[in-house]
C-alpha atoms as a PDB file:
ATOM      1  CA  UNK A   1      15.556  15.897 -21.958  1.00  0.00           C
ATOM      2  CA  UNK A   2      18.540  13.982 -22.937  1.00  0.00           C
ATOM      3  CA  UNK A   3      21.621  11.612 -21.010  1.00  0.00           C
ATOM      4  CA  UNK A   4      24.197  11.086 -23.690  1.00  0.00           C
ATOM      5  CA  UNK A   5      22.144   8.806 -26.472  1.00  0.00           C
ATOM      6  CA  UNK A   6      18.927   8.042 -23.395  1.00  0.00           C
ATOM      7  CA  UNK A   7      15.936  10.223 -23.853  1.00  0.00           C
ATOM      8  CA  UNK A   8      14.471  11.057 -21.134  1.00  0.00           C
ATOM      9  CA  UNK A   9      11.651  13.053 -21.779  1.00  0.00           C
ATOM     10  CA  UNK A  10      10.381  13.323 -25.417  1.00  0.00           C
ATOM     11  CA  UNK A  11       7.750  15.778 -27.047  1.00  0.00           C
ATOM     12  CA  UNK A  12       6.646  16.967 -23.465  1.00  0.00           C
ATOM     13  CA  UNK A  13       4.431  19.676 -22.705  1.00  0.00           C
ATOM     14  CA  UNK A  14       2.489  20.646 -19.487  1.00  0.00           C
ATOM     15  CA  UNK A  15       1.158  23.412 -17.905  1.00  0.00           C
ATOM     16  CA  UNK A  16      -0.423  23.792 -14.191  1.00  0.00           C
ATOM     17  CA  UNK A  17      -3.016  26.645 -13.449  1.00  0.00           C
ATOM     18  CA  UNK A  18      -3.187  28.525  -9.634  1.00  0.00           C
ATOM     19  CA  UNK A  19      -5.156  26.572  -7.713  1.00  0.00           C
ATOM     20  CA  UNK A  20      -4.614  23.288  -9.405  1.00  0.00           C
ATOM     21  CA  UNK A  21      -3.299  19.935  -8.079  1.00  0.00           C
ATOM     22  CA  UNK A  22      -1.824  18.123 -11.342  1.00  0.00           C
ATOM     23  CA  UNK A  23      -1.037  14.330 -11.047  1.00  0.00           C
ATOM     24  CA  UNK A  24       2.197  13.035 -12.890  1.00  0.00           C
ATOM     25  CA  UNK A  25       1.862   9.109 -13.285  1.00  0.00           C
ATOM     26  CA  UNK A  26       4.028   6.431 -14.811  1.00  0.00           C
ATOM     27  CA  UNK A  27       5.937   3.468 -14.098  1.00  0.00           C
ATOM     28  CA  UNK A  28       9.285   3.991 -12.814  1.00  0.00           C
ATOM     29  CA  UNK A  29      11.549   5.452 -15.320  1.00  0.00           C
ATOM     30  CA  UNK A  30       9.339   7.253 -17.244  1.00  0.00           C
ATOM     31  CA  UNK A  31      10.477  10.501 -16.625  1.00  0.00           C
ATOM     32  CA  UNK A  32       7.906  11.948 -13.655  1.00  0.00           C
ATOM     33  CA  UNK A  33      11.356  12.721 -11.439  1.00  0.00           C
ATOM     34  CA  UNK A  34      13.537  13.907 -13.834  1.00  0.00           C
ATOM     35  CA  UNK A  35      10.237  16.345 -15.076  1.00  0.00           C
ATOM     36  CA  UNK A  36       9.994  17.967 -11.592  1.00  0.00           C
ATOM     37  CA  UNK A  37      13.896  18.058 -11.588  1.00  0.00           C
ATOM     38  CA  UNK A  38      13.633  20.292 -14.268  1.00  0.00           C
ATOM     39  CA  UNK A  39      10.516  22.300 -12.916  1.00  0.00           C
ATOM     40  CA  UNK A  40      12.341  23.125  -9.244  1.00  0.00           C
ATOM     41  CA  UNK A  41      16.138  24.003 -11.247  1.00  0.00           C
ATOM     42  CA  UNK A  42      18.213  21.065  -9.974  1.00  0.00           C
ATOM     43  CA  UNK A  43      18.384  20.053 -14.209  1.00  0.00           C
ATOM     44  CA  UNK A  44      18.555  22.106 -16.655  1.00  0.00           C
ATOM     45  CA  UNK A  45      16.328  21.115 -20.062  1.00  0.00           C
ATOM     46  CA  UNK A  46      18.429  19.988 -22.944  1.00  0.00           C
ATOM     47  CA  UNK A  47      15.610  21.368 -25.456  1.00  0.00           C
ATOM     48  CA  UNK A  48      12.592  23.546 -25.192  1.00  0.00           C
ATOM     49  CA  UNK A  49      11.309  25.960 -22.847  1.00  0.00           C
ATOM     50  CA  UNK A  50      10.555  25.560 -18.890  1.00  0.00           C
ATOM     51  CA  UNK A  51       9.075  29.121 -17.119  1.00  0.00           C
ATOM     52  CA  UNK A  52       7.482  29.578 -13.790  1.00  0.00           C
ATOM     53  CA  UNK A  53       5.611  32.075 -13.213  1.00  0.00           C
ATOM     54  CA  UNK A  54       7.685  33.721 -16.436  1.00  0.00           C
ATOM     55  CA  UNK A  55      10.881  33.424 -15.129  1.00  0.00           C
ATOM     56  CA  UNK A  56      13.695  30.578 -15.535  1.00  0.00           C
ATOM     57  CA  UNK A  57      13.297  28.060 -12.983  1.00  0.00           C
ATOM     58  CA  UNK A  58      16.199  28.983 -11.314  1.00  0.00           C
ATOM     59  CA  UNK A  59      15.602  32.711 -11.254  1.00  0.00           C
ATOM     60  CA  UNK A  60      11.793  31.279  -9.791  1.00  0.00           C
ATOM     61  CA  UNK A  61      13.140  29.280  -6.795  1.00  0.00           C
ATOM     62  CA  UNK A  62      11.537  31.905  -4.126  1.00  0.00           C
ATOM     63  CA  UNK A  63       8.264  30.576  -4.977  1.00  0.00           C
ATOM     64  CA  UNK A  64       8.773  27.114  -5.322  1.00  0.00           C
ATOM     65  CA  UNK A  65       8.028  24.146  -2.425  1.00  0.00           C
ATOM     66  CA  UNK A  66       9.882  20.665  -3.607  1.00  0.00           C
ATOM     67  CA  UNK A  67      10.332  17.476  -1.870  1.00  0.00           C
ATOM     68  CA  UNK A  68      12.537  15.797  -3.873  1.00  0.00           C
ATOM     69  CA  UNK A  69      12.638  11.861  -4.793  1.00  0.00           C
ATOM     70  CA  UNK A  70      15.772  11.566  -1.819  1.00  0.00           C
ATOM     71  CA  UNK A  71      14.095  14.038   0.153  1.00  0.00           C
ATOM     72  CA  UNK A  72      16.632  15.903   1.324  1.00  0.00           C
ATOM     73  CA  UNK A  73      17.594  15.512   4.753  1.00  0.00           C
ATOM     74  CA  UNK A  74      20.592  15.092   6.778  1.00  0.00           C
ATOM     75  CA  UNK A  75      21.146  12.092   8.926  1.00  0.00           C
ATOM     76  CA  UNK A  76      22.689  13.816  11.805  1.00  0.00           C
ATOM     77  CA  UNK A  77      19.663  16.810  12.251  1.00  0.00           C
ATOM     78  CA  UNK A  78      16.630  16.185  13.951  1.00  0.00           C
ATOM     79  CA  UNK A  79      13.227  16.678  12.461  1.00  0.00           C
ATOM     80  CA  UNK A  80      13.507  20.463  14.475  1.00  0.00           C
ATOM     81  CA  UNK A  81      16.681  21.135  12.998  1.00  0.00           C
ATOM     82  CA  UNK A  82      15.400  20.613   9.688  1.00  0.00           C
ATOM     83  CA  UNK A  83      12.699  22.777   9.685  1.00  0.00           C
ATOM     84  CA  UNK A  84      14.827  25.522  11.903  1.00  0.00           C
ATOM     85  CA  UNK A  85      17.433  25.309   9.141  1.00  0.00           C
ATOM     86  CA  UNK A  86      14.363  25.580   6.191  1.00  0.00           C
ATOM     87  CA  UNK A  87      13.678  28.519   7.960  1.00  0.00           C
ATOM     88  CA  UNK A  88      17.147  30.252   8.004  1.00  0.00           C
ATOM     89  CA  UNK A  89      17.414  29.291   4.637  1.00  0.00           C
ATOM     90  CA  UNK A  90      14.394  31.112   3.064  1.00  0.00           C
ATOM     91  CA  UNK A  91      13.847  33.586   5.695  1.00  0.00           C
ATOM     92  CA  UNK A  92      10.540  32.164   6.904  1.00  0.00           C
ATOM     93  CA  UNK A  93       9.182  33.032  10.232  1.00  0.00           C
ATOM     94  CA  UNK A  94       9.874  30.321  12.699  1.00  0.00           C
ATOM     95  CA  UNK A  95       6.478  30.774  14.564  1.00  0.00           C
ATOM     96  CA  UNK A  96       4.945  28.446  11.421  1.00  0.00           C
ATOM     97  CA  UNK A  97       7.191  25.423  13.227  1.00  0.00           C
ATOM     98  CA  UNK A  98       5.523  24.264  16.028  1.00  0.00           C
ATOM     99  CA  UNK A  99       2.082  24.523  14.085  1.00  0.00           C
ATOM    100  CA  UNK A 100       3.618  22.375  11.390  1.00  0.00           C
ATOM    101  CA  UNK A 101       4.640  19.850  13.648  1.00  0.00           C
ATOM    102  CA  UNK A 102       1.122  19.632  15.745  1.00  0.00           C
ATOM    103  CA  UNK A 103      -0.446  19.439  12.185  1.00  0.00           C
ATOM    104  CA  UNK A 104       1.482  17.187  10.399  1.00  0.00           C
ATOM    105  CA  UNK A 105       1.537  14.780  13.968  1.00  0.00           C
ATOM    106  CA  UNK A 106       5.764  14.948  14.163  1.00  0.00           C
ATOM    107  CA  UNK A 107       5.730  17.033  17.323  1.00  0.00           C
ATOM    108  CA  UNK A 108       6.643  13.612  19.831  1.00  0.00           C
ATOM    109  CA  UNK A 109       9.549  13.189  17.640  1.00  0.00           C
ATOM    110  CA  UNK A 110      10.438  16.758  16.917  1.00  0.00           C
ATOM    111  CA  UNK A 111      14.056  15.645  18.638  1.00  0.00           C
ATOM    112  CA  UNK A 112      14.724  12.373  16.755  1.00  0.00           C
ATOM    113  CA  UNK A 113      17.455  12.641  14.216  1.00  0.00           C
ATOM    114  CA  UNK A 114      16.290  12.056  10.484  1.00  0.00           C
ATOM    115  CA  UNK A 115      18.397   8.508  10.108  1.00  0.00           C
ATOM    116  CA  UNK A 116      16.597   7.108  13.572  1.00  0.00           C
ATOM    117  CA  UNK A 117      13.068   8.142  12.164  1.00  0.00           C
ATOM    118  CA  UNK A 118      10.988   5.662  10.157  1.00  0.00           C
ATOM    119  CA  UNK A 119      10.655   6.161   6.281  1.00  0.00           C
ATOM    120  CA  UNK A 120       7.278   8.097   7.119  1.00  0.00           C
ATOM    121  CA  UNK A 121       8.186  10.319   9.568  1.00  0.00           C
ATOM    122  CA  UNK A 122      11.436  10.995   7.056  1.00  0.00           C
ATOM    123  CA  UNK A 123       8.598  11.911   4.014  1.00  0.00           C
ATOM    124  CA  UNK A 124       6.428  14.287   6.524  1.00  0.00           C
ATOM    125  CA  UNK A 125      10.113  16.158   7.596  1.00  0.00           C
ATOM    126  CA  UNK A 126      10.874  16.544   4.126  1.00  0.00           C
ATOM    127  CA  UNK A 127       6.911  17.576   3.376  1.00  0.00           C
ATOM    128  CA  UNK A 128       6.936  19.800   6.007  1.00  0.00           C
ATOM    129  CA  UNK A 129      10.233  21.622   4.611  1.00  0.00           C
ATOM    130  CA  UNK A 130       8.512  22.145   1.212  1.00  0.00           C
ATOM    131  CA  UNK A 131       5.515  23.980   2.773  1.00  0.00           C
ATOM    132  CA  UNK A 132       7.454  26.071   5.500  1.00  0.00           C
ATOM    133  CA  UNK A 133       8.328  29.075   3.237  1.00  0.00           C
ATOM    134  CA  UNK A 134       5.264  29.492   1.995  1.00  0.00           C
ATOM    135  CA  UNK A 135       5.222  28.822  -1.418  1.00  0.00           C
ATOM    136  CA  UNK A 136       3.614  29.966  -4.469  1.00  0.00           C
ATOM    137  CA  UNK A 137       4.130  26.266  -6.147  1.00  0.00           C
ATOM    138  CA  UNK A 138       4.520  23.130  -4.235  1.00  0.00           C
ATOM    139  CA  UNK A 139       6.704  19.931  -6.388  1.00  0.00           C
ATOM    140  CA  UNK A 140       5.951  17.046  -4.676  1.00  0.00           C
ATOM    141  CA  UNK A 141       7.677  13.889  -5.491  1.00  0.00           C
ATOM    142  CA  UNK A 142       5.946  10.835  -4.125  1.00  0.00           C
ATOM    143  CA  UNK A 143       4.650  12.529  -0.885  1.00  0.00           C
ATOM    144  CA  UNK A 144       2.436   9.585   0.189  1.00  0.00           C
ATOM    145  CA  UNK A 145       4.792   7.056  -0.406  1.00  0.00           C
ATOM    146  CA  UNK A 146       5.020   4.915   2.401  1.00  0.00           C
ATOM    147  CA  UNK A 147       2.598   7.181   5.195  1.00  0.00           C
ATOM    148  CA  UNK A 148       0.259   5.875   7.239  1.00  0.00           C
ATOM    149  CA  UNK A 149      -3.427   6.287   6.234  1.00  0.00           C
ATOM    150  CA  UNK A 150      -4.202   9.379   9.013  1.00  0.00           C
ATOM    151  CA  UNK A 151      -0.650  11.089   8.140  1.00  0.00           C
ATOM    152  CA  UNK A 152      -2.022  10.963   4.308  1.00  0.00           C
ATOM    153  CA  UNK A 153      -5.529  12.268   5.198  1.00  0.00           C
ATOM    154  CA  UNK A 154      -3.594  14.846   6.825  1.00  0.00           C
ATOM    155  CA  UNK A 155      -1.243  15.644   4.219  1.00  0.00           C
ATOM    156  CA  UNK A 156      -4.388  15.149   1.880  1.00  0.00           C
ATOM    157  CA  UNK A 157      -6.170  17.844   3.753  1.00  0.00           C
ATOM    158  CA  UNK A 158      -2.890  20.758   3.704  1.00  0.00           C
ATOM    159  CA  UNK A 159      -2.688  20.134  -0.347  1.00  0.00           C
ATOM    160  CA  UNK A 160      -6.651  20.668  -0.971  1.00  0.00           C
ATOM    161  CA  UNK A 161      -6.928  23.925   1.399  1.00  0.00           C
ATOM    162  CA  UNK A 162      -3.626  24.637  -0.514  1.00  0.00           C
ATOM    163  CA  UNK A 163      -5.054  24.164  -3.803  1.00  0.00           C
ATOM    164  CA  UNK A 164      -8.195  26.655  -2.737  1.00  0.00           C
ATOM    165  CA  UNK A 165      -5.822  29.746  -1.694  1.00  0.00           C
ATOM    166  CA  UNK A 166      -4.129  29.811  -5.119  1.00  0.00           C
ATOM    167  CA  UNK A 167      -1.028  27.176  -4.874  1.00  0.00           C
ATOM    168  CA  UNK A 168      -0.374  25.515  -7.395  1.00  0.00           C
ATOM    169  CA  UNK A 169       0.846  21.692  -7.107  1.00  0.00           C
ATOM    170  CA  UNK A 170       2.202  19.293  -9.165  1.00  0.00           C
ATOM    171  CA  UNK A 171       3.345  15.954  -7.563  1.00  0.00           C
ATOM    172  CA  UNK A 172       3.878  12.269  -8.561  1.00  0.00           C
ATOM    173  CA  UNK A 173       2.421   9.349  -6.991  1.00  0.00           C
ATOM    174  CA  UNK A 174       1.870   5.933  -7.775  1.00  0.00           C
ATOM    175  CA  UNK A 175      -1.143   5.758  -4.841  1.00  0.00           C
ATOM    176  CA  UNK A 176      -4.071   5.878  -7.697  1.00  0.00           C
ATOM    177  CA  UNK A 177      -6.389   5.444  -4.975  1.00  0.00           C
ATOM    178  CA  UNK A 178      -5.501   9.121  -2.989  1.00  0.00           C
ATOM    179  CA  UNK A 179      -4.665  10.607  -6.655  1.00  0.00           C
ATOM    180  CA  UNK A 180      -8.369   9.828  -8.472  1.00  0.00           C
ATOM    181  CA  UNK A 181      -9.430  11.988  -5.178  1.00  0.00           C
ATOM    182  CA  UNK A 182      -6.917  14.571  -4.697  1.00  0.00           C
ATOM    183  CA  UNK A 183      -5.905  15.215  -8.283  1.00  0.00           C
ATOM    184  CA  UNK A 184      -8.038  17.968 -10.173  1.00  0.00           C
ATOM    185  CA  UNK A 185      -5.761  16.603 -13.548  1.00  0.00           C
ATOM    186  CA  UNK A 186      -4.327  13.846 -14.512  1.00  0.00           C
ATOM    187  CA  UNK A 187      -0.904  13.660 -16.737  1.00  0.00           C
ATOM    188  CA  UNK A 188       0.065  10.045 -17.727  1.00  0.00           C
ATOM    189  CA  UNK A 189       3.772   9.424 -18.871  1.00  0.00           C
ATOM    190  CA  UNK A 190       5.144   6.735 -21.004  1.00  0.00           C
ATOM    191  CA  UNK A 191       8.633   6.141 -21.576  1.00  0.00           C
ATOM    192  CA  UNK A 192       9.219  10.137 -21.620  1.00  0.00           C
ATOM    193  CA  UNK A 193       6.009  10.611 -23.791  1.00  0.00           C
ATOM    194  CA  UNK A 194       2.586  12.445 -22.187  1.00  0.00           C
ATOM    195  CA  UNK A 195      -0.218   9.872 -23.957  1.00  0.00           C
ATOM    196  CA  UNK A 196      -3.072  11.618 -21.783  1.00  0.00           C
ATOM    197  CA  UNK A 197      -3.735  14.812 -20.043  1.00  0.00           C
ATOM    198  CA  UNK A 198      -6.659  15.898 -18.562  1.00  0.00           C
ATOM    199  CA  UNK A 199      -9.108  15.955 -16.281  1.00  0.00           C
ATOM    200  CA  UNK A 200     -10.623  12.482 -14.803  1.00  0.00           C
ATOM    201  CA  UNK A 201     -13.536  11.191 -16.811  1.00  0.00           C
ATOM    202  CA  UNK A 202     -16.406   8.767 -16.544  1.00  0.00           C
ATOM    203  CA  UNK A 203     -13.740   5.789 -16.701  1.00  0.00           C
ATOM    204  CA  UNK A 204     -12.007   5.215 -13.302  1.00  0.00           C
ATOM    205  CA  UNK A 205      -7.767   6.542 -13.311  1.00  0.00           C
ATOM    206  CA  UNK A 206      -7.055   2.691 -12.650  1.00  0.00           C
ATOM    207  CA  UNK A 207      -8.768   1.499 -16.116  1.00  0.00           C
ATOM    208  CA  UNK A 208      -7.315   4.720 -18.025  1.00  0.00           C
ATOM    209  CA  UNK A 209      -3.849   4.093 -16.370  1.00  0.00           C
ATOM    210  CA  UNK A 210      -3.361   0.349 -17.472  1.00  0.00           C
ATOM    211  CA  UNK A 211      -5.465   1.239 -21.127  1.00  0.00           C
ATOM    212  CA  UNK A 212      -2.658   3.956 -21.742  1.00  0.00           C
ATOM    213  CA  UNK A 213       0.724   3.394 -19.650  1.00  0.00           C
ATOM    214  CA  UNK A 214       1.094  -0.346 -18.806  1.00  0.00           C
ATOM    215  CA  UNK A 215      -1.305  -3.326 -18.767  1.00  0.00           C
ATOM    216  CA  UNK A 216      -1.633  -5.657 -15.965  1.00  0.00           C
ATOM    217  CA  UNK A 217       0.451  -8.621 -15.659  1.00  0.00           C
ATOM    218  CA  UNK A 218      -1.739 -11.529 -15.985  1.00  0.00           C
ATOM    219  CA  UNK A 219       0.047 -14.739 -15.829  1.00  0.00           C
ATOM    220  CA  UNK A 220      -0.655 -16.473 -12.430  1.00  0.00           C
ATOM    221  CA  UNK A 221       2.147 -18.549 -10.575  1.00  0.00           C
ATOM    222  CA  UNK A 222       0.345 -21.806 -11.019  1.00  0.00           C
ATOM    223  CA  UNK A 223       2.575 -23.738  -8.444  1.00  0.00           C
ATOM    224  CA  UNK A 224       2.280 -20.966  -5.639  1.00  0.00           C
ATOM    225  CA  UNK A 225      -0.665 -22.394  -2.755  1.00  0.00           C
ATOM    226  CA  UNK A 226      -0.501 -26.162  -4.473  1.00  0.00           C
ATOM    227  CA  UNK A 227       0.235 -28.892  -2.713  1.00  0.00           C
ATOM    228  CA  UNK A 228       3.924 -29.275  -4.876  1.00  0.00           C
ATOM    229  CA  UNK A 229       6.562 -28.826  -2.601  1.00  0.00           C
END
């Protein structure tokens, strides 16, 4: 994937089963957005091949769950409206909201518009969006970013019972605690390049992560805590 003379991504190939939760880490910038960009139809690829399911991504959107990097939601609508409007949208029964919202622990604020509602109710709306049709194939982008540790058990919890009926789920996190237990496979990303994919071995995903995509800073700040004003 290209931007004028930038390279985006670079020699990539991936491929997630039914019933598989695939992990996409790497430092910012390394491509894990742009990737599910491509996946959910929002880019097209400037080389290769992308299918899902078969089809084109953009002829495969009926089956597909995202929650995008900006989430996608509308200051003015209220967590309700959201998921009211999800459901005009794709045609989804809108019996499924008020279970989503007792599940996911947004009902109290069911009437609070999206720009009065903290970052973490904001990521559940926009979570709760992606799994309202339905979908075949959920593209998560960074869905425990900033979510309290019950809301992620929770969220935790939907994606494994998910996995187990035959969705398929590829998401990006930088929370290598909640991945190493979530993920079934791992897919590390450097500067546009997969260096690893695969399932988690003996070694833990924190060692593998900083052997393969980016070592640990090191250098101390020897004046912070001293008595040096």
């Amino acid at each position: 994937m290209e931007f004028g003379a930038f390279r985006s991504l670079d020699n990539f190939s991936l491929d997630v089963a039914r019933g598989e939760i695939c992990a996409l880490l790497g430092p910012n910038g390394a491509g894990k957005s742009t990737t599910l960009k491509i996946l959910a139809g929002l880019l097209a690829s400037t080389a290769g091949t992308v299918t899902i399911d078969g089809r084109n991504p953009r002829d495969a959107k009926h089956l597909l769950g995202v929650m995008p990097e900006n989430l996608g939601l509308f200051d003015d609508l209220t967590i309700e409206e959201h998921l009211l409007l999800t459901c005009d949208i794709y045609g989804a029964p809108r019996e499924r909201i008020r279970q989503l919202l007792r599940v996911l622990s947004i009902e109290k604020g069911k009437n609070t518009p999206a720009s009065e509602c903290s970052h973490g109710m904001r990521k559940k709306t926009s979570f709760a969006m992606a799994l309202l049709p339905n979908p075949r194939i959920l593209l998560l982008d960074e869905p425990f970013e900033a979510v309290d540790p019950v809301s992620a058990r929770l969220m935790f919890d939907v994606l494994r019972d998910a996995a187990k009926r035959g969705v398929a789920i590829l998401l990006t996190s930088h929370m290598l605690s909640i991945v190493e237990r979530l993920a079934d496979r791992v897919a590390l990303l450097r500067e546009g390049k997969l260096v690893h994919c695969g399932p988690l071995d003996d070694a833990s995903l924190e060692q593998k992560y900083f052997e393969l995509v980016e070592a640990p800073l090191t250098e101390t700040l020897e004046w912070f805590g001293s008595s040096e004003s």
